[in-house]
N, C-alpha and C. Protein backbone atom coordinates (compact mmCIF):
# COMPACT_ATOMS: atom_id res chain seq x y z
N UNK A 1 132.39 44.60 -109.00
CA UNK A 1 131.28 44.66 -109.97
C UNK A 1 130.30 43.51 -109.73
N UNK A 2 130.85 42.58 -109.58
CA UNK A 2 130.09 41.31 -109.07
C UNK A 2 129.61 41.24 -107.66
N UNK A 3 129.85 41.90 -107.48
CA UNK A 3 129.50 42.08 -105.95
C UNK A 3 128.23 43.14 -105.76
N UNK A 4 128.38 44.08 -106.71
CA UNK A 4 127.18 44.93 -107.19
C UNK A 4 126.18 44.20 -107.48
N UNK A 5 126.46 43.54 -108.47
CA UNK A 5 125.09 43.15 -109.40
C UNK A 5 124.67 42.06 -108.63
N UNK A 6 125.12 41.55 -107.57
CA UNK A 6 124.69 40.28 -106.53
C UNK A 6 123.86 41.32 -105.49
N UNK A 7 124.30 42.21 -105.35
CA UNK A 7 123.81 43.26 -103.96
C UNK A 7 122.44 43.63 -104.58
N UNK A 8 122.68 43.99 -106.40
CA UNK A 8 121.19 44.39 -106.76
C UNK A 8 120.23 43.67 -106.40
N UNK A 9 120.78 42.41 -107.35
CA UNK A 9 119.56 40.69 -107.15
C UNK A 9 118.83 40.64 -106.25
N UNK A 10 119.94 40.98 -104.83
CA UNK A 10 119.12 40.50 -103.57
C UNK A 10 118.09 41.50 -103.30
N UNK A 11 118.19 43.03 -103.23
CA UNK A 11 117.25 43.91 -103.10
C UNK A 11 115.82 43.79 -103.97
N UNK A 12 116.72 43.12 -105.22
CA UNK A 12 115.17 42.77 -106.05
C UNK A 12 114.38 41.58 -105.39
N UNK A 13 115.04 40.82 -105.36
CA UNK A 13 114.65 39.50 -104.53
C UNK A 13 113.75 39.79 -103.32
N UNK A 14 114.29 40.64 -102.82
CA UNK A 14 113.56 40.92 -101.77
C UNK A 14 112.49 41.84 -101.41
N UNK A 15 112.59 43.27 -102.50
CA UNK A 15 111.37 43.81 -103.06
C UNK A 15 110.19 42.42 -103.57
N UNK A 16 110.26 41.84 -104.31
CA UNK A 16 109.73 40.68 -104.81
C UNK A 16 108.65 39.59 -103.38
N UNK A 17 110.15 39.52 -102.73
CA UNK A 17 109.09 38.75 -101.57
C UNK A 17 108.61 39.50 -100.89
N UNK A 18 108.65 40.88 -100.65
CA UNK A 18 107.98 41.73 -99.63
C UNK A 18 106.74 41.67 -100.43
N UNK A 19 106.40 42.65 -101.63
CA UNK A 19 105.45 42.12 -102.44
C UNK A 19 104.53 41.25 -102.57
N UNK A 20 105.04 39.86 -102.60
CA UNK A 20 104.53 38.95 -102.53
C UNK A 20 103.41 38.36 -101.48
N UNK A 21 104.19 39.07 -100.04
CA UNK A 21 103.89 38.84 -98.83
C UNK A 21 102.73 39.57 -98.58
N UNK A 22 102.80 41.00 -98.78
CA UNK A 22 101.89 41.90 -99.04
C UNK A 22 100.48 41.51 -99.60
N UNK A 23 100.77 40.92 -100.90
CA UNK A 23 99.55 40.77 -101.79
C UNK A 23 98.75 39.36 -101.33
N UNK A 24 99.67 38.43 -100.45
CA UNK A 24 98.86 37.46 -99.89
C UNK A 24 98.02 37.60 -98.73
N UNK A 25 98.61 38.20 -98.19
CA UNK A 25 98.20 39.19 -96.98
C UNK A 25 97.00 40.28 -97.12
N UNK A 26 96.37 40.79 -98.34
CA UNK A 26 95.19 41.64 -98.82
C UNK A 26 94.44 40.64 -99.32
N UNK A 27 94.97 39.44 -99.72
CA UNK A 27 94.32 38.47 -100.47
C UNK A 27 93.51 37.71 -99.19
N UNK A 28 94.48 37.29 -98.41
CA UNK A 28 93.37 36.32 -97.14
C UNK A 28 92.33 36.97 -96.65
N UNK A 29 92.79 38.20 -96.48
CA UNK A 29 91.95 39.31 -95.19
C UNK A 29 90.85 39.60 -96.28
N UNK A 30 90.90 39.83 -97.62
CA UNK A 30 89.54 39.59 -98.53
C UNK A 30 88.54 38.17 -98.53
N UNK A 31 89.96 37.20 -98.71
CA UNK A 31 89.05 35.87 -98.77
C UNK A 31 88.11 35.72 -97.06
N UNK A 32 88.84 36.31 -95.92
CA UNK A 32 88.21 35.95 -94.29
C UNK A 32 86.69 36.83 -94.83
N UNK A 33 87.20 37.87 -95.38
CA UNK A 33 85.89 39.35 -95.03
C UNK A 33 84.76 38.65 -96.02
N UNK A 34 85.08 38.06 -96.88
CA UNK A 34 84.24 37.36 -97.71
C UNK A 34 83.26 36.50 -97.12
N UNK A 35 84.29 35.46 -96.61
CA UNK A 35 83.86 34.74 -95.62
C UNK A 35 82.96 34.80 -94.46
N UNK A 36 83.08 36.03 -93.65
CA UNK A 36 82.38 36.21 -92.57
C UNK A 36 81.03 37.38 -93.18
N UNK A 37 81.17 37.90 -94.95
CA UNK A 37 79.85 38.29 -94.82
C UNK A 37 78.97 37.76 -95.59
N UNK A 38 79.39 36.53 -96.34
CA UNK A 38 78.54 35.37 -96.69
C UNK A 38 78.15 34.81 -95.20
N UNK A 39 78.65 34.54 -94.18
CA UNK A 39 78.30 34.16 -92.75
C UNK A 39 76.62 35.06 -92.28
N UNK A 40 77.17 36.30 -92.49
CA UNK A 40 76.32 37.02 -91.90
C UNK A 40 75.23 36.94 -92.50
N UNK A 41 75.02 37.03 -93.64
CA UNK A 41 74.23 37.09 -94.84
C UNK A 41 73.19 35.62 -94.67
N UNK A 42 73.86 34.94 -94.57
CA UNK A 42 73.25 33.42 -94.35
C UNK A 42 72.69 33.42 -93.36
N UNK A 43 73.35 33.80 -92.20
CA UNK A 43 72.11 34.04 -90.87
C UNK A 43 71.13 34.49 -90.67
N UNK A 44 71.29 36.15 -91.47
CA UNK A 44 69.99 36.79 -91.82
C UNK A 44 69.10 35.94 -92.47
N UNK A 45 69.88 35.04 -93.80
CA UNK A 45 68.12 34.51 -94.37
C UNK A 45 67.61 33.49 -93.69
N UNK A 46 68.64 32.84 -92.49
CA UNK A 46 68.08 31.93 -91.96
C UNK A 46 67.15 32.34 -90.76
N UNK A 47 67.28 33.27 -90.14
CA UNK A 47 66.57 34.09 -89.24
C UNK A 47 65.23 34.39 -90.01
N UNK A 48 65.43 34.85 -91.49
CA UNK A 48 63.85 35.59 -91.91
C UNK A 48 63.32 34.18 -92.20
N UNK A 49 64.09 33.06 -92.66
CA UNK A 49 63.23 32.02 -93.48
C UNK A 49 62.30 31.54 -91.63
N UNK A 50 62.98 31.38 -90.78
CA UNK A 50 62.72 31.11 -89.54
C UNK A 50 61.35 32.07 -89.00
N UNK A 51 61.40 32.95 -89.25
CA UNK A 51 60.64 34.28 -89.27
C UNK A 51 58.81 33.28 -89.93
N UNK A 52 59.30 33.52 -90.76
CA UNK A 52 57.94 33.46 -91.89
C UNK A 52 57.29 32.16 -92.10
N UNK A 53 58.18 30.73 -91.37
CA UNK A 53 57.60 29.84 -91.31
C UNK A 53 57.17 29.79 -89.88
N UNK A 54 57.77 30.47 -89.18
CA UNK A 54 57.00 30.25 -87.93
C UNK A 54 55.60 31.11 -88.23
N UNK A 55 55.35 32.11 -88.67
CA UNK A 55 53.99 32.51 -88.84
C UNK A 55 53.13 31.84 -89.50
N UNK A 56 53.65 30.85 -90.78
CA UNK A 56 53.18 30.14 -91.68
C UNK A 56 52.47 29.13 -90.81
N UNK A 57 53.21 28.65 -90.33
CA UNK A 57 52.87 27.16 -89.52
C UNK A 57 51.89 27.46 -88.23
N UNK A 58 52.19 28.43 -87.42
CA UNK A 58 51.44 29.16 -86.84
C UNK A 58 49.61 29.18 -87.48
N UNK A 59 49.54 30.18 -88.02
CA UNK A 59 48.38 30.70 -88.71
C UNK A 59 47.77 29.12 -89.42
N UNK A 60 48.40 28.21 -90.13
CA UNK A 60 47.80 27.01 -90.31
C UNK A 60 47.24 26.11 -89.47
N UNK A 61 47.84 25.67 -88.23
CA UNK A 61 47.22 25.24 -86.78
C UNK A 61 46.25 25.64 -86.23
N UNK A 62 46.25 27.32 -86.62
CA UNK A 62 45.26 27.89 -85.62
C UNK A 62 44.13 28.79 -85.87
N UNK A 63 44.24 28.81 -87.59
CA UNK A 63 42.94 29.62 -88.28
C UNK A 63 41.84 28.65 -88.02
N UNK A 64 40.73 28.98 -87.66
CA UNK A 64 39.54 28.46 -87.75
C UNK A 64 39.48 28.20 -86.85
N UNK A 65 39.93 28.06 -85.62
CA UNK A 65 39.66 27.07 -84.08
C UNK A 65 38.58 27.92 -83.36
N UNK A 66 38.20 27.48 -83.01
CA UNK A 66 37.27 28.31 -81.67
C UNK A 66 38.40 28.91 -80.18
N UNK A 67 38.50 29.78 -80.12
CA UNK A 67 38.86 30.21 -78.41
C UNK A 67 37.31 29.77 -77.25
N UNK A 68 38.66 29.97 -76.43
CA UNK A 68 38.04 29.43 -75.03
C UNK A 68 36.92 30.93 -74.75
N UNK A 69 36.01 30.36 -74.11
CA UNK A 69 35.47 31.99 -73.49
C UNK A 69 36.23 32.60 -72.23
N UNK A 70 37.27 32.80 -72.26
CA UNK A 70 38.15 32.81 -71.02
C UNK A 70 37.47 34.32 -70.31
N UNK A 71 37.76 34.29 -68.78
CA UNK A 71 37.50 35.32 -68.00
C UNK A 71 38.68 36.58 -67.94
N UNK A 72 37.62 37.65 -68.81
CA UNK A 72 39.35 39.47 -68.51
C UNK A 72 38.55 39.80 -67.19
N UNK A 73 39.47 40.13 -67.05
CA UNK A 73 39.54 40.78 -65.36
C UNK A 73 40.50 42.30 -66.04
N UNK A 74 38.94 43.63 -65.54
CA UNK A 74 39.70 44.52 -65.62
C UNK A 74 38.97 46.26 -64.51
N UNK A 75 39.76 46.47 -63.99
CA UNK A 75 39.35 47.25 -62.76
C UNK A 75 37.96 46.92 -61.62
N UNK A 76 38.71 45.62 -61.37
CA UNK A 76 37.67 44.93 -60.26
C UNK A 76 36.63 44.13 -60.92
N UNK A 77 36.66 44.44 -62.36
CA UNK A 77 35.39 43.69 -62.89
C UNK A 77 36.07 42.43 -63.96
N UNK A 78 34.95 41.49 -64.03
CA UNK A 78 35.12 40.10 -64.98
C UNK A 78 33.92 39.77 -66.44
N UNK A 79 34.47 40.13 -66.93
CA UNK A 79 34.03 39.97 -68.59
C UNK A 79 34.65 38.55 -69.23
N UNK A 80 33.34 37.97 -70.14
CA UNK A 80 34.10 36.81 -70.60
C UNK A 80 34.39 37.72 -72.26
N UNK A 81 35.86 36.68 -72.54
CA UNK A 81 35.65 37.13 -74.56
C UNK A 81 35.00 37.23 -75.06
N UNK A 82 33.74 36.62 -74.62
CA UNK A 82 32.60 36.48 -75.77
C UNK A 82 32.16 37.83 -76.04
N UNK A 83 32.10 38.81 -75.03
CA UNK A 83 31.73 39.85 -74.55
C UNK A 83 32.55 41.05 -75.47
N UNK A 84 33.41 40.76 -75.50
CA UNK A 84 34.65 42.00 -76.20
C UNK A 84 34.33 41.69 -77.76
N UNK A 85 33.86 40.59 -78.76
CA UNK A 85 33.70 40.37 -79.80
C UNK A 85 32.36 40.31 -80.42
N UNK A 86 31.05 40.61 -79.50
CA UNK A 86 30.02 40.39 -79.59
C UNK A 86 29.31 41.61 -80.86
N UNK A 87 29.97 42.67 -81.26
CA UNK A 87 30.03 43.66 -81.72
C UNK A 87 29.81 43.43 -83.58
N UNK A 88 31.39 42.42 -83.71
CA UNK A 88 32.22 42.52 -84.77
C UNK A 88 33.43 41.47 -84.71
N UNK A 89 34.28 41.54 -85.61
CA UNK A 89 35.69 41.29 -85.51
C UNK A 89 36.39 41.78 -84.51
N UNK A 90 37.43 41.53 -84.06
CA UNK A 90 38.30 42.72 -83.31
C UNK A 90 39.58 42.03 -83.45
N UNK A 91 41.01 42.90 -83.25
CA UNK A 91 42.35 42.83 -83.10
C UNK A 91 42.21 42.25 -81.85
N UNK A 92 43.20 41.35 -81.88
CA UNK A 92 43.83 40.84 -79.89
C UNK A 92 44.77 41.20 -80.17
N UNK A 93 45.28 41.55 -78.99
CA UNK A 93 47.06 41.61 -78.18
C UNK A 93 47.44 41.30 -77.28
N UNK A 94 48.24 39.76 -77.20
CA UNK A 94 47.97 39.07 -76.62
C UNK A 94 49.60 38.95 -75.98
N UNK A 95 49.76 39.08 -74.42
CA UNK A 95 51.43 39.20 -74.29
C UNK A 95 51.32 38.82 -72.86
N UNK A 96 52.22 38.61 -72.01
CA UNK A 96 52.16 38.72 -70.32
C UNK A 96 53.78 39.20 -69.98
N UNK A 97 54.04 39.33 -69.14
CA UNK A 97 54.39 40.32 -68.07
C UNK A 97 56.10 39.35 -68.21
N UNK A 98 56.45 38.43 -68.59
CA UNK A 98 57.34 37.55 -68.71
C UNK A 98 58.02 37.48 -70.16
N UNK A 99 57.38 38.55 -70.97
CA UNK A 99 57.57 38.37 -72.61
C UNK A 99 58.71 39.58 -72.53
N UNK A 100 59.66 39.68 -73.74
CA UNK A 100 60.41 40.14 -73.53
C UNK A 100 59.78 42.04 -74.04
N UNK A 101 60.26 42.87 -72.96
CA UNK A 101 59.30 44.55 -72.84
C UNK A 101 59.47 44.83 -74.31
N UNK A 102 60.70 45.11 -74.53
CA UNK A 102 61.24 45.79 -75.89
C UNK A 102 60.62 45.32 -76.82
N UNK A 103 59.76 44.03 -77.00
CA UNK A 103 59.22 43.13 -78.44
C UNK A 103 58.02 43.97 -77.65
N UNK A 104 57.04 43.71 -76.61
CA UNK A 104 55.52 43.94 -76.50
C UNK A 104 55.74 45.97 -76.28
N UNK A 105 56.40 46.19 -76.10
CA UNK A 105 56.22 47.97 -76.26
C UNK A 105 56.64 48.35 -77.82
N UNK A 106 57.23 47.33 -78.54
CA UNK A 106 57.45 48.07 -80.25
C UNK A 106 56.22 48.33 -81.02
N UNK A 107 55.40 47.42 -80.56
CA UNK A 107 54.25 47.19 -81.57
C UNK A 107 52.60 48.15 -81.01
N UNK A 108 53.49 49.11 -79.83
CA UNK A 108 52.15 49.53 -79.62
C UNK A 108 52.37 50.82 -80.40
N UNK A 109 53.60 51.32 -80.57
CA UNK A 109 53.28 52.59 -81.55
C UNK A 109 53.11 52.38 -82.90
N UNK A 110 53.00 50.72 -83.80
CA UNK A 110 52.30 51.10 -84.62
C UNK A 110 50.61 50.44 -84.29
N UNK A 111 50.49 49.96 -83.19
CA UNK A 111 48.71 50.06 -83.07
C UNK A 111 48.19 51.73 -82.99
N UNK A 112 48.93 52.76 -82.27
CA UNK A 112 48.44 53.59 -82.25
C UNK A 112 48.94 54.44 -83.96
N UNK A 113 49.50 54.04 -84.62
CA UNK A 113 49.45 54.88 -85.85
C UNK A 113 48.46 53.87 -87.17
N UNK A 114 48.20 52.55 -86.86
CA UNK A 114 47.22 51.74 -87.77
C UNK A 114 45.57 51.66 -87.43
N UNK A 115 45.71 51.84 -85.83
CA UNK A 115 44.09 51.90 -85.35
C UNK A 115 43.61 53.05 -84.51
N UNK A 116 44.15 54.22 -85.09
CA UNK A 116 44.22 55.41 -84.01
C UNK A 116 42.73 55.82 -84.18
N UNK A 117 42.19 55.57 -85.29
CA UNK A 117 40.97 55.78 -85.57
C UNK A 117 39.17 54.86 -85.38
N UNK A 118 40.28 53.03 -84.62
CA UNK A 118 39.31 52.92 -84.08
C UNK A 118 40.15 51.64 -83.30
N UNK A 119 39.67 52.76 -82.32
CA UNK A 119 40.42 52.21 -80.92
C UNK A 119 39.45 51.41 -80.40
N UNK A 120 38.22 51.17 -80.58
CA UNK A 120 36.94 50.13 -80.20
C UNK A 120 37.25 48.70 -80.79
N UNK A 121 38.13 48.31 -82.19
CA UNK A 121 38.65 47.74 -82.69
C UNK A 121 39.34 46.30 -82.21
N UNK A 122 40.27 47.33 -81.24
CA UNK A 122 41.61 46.65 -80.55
C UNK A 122 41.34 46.27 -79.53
N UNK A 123 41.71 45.14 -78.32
CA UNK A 123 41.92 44.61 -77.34
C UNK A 123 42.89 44.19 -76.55
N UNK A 124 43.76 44.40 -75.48
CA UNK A 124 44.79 44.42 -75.59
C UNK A 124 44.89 42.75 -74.28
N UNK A 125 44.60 41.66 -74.80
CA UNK A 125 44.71 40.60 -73.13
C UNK A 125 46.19 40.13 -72.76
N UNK A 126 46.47 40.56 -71.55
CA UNK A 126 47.56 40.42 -71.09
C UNK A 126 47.96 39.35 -69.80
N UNK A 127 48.93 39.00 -69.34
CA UNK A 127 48.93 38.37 -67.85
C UNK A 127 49.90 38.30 -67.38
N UNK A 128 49.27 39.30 -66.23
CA UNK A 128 49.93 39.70 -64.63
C UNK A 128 49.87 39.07 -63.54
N UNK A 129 50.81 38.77 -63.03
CA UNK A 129 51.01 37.86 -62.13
C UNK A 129 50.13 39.05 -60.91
N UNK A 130 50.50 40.73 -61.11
CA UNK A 130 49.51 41.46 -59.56
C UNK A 130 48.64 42.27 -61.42
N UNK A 131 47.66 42.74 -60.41
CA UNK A 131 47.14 43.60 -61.87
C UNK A 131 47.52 45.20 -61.30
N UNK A 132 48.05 45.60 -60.15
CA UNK A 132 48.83 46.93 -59.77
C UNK A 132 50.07 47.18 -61.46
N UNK A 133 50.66 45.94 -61.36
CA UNK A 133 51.58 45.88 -62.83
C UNK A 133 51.33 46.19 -63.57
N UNK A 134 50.11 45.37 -63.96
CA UNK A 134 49.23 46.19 -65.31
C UNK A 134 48.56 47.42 -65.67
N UNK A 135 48.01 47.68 -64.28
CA UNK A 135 47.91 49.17 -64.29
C UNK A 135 48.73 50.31 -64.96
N UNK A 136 49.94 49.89 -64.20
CA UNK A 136 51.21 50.93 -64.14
C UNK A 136 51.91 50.80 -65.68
N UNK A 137 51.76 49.61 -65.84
CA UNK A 137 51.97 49.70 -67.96
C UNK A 137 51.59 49.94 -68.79
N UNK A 138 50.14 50.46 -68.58
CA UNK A 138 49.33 50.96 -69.29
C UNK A 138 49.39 52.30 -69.34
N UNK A 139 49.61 52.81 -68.09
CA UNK A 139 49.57 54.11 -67.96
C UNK A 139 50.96 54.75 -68.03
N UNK A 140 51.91 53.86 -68.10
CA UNK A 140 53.25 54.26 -68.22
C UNK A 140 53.45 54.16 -69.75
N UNK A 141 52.63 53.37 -70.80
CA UNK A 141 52.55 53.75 -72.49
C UNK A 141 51.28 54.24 -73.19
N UNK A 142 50.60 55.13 -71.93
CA UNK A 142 49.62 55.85 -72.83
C UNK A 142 48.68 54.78 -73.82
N UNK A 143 48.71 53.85 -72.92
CA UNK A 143 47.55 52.94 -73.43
C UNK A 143 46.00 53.03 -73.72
N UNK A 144 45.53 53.66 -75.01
CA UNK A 144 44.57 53.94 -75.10
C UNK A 144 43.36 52.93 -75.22
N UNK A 145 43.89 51.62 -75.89
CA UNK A 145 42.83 50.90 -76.21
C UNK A 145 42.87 49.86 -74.43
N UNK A 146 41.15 49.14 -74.54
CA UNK A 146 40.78 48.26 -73.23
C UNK A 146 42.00 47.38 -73.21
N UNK A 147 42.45 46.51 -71.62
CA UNK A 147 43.68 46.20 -71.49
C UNK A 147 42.72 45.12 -70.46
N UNK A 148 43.14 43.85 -70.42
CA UNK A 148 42.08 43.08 -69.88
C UNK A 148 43.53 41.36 -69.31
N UNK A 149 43.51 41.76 -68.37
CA UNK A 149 44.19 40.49 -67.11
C UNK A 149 43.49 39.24 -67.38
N UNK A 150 44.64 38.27 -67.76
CA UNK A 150 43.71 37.20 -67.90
C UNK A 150 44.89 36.25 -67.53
N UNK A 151 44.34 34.89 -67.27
CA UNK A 151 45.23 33.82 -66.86
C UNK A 151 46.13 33.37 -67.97
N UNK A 152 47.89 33.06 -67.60
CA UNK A 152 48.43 33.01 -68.26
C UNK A 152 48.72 32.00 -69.24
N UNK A 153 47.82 30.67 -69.07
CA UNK A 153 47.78 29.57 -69.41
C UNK A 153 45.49 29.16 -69.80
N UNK A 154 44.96 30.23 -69.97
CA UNK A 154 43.88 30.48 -70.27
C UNK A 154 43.20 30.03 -71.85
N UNK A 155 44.20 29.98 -72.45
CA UNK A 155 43.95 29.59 -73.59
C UNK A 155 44.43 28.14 -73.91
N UNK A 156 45.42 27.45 -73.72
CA UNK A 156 45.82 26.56 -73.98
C UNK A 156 46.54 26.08 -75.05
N UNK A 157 47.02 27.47 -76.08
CA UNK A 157 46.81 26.85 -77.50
C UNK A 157 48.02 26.81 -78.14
N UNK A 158 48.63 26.52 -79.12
CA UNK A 158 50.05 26.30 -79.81
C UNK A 158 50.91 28.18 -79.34
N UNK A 159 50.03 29.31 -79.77
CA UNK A 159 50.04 30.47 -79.60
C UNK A 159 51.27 30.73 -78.77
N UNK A 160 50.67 30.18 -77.54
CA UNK A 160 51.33 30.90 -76.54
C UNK A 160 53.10 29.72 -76.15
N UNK A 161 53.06 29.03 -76.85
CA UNK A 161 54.01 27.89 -76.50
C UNK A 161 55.29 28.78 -76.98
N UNK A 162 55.20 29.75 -77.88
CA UNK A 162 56.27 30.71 -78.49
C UNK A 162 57.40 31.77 -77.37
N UNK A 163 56.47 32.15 -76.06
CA UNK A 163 56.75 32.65 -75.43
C UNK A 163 57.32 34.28 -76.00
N UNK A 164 55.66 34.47 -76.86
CA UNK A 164 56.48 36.05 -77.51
C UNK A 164 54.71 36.72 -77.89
N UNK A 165 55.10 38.12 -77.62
CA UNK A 165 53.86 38.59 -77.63
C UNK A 165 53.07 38.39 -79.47
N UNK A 166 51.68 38.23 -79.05
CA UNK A 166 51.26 38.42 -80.66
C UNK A 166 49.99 38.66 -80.95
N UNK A 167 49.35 38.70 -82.15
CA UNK A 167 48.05 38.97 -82.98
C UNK A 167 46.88 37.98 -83.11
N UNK A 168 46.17 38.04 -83.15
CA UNK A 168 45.06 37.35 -84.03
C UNK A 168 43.90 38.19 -83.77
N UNK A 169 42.61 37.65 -84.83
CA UNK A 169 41.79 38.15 -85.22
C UNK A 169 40.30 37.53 -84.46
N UNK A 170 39.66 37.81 -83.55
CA UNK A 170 39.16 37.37 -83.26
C UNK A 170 37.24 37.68 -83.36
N UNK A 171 36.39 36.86 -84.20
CA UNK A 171 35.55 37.22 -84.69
C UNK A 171 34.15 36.64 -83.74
N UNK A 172 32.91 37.07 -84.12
CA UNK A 172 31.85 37.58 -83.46
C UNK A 172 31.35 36.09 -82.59
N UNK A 173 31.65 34.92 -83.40
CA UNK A 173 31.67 33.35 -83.39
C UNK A 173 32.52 32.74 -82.22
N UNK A 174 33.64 33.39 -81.82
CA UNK A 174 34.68 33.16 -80.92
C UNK A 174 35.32 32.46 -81.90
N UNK A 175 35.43 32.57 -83.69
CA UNK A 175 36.69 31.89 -84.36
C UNK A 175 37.78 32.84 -84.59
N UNK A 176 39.01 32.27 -84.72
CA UNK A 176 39.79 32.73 -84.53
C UNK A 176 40.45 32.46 -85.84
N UNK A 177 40.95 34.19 -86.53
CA UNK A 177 42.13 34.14 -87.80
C UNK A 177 43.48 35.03 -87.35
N UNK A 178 44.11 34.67 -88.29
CA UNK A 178 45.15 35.93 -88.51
C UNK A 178 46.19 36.08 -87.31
N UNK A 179 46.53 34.77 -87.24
CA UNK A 179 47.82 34.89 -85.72
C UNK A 179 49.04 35.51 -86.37
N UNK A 180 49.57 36.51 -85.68
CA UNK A 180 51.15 36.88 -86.42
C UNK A 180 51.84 37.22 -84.75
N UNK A 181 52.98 36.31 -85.18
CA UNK A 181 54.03 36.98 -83.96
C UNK A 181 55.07 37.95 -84.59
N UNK A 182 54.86 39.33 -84.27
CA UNK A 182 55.29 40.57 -84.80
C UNK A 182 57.17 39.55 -84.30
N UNK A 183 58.26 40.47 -85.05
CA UNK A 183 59.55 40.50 -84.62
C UNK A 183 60.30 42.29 -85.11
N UNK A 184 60.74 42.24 -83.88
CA UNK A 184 61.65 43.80 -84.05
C UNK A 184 62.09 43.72 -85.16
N UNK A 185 62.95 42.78 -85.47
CA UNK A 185 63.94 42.59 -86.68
C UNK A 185 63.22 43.01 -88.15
N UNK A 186 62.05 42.86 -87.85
CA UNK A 186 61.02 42.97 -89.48
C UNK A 186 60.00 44.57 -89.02
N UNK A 187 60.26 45.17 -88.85
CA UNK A 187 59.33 46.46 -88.43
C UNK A 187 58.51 46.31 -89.81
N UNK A 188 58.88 46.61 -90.97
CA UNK A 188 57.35 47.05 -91.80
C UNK A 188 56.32 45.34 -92.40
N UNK A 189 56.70 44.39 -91.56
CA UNK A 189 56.00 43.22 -91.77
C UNK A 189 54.89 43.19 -90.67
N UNK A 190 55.04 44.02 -89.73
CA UNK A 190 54.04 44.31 -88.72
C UNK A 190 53.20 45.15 -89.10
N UNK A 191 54.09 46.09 -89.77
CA UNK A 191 52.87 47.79 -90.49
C UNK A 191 51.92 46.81 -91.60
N UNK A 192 52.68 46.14 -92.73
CA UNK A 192 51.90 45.35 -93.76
C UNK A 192 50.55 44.53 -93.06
N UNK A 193 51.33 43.93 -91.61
CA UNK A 193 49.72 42.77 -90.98
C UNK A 193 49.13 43.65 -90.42
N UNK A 194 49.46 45.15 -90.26
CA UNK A 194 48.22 45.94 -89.44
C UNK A 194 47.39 46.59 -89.98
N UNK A 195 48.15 46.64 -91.39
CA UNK A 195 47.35 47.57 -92.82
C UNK A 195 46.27 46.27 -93.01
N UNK A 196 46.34 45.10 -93.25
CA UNK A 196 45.67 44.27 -93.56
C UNK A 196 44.38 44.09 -92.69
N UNK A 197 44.92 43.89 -91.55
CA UNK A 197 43.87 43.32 -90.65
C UNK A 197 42.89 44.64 -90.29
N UNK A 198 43.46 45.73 -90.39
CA UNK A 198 42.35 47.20 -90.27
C UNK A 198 41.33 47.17 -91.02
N UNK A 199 41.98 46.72 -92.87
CA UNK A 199 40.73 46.94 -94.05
C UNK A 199 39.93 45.70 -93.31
N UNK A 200 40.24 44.34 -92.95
CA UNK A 200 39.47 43.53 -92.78
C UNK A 200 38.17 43.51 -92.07
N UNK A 201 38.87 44.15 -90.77
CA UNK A 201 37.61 44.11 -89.30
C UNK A 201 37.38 45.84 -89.32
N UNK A 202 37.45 46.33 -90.17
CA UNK A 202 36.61 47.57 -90.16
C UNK A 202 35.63 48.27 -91.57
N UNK A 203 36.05 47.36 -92.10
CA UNK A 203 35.14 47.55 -93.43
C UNK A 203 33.80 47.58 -93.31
């Protein structure tokens, strides 16, 4: 009989620590999962806060400056900027051949769904080490708006120190607003600066 009720104990005992073992065991693997998506979570805002001050800081440096009158080179011929803005306002797109493809090919399908209607608007200055390259990228994305070769160090300005394709606004004065370096990661923060900058330079 005693030998029973000792045989029970232990099975309870040991239901008990299996249990036990169990529930610590759902407990860590919650506290890790916790863990790694407060991780994730934190990266993301540190990535967007990273995001939005680089445009911030950006656009403060470089609203109001004058551009260079730099030389486009485009099918044998040489145009200065002054020339492409003499009109109006206009969009730049400003990238070279070293920027990463996947960032400078995202942002041309929403130029063609924000300025499809005025493609006189847009400018696209790029730099190619051959301009055969440039050719073949243009015509390999149905590049509708002017596409203009220019030196890759032509400007000189904080802009390009990013090493990532981007925006600004470039007006009749050769002053310059509205720098944004688009990021994949933010798709409708690019649609928002293209909605913007359309009402601006086409009103």
């Amino acid at each position: 009989m005693t030998n029973m009720i000792m045989t029970n104990l232990n099975k309870i005992i040991l239901c008990l620590t299996l249990f036990g073992i169990i529930f610590i065991s759902i407990w860590l693997i919650r506290s890790l999962q916790s863990k790694t998506d407060t991780t994730t979570q934190n990266t993301i805002n540190d990535n967007e806060f990273f995001f939005y001050q680089t445009n911030l800081c950006l656009n403060n440096k470089m609203r109001g400056l004058t551009a260079l009158d730099i030389s486009c080179g485009r099918e044998g011929k040489t145009l200065l900027l002054s020339d492409l803005a003499k009109d109006g306002p206009i969009l730049v797109y400003r990238y070279s051949d070293i920027n990463c493809s996947v960032c400078v090919e995202s942002e041309f399908a929403n130029l063609r769904q924000f300025f499809k209607q005025h493609t006189e608007k847009v400018i696209i200055l790029c730099s190619y080490e051959y301009e055969s390259n440039m050719k073949a990228f243009r015509r390999n994305n149905l590049l509708k708006y002017p596409i203009y070769n220019t030196d890759m160090k032509a400007f000189s300005w904080d802009a390009d120190l990013y090493d990532r394709p981007y925006y600004f606004v470039l007006h009749p004065d050769m002053k310059v607003s509205d720098f944004y370096i688009p990021e994949t990661a933010y798709p409708e923060e690019s649609k928002a600066y293209l909605t913007g900058v359309e009402r601006l330079i086409t009103k």
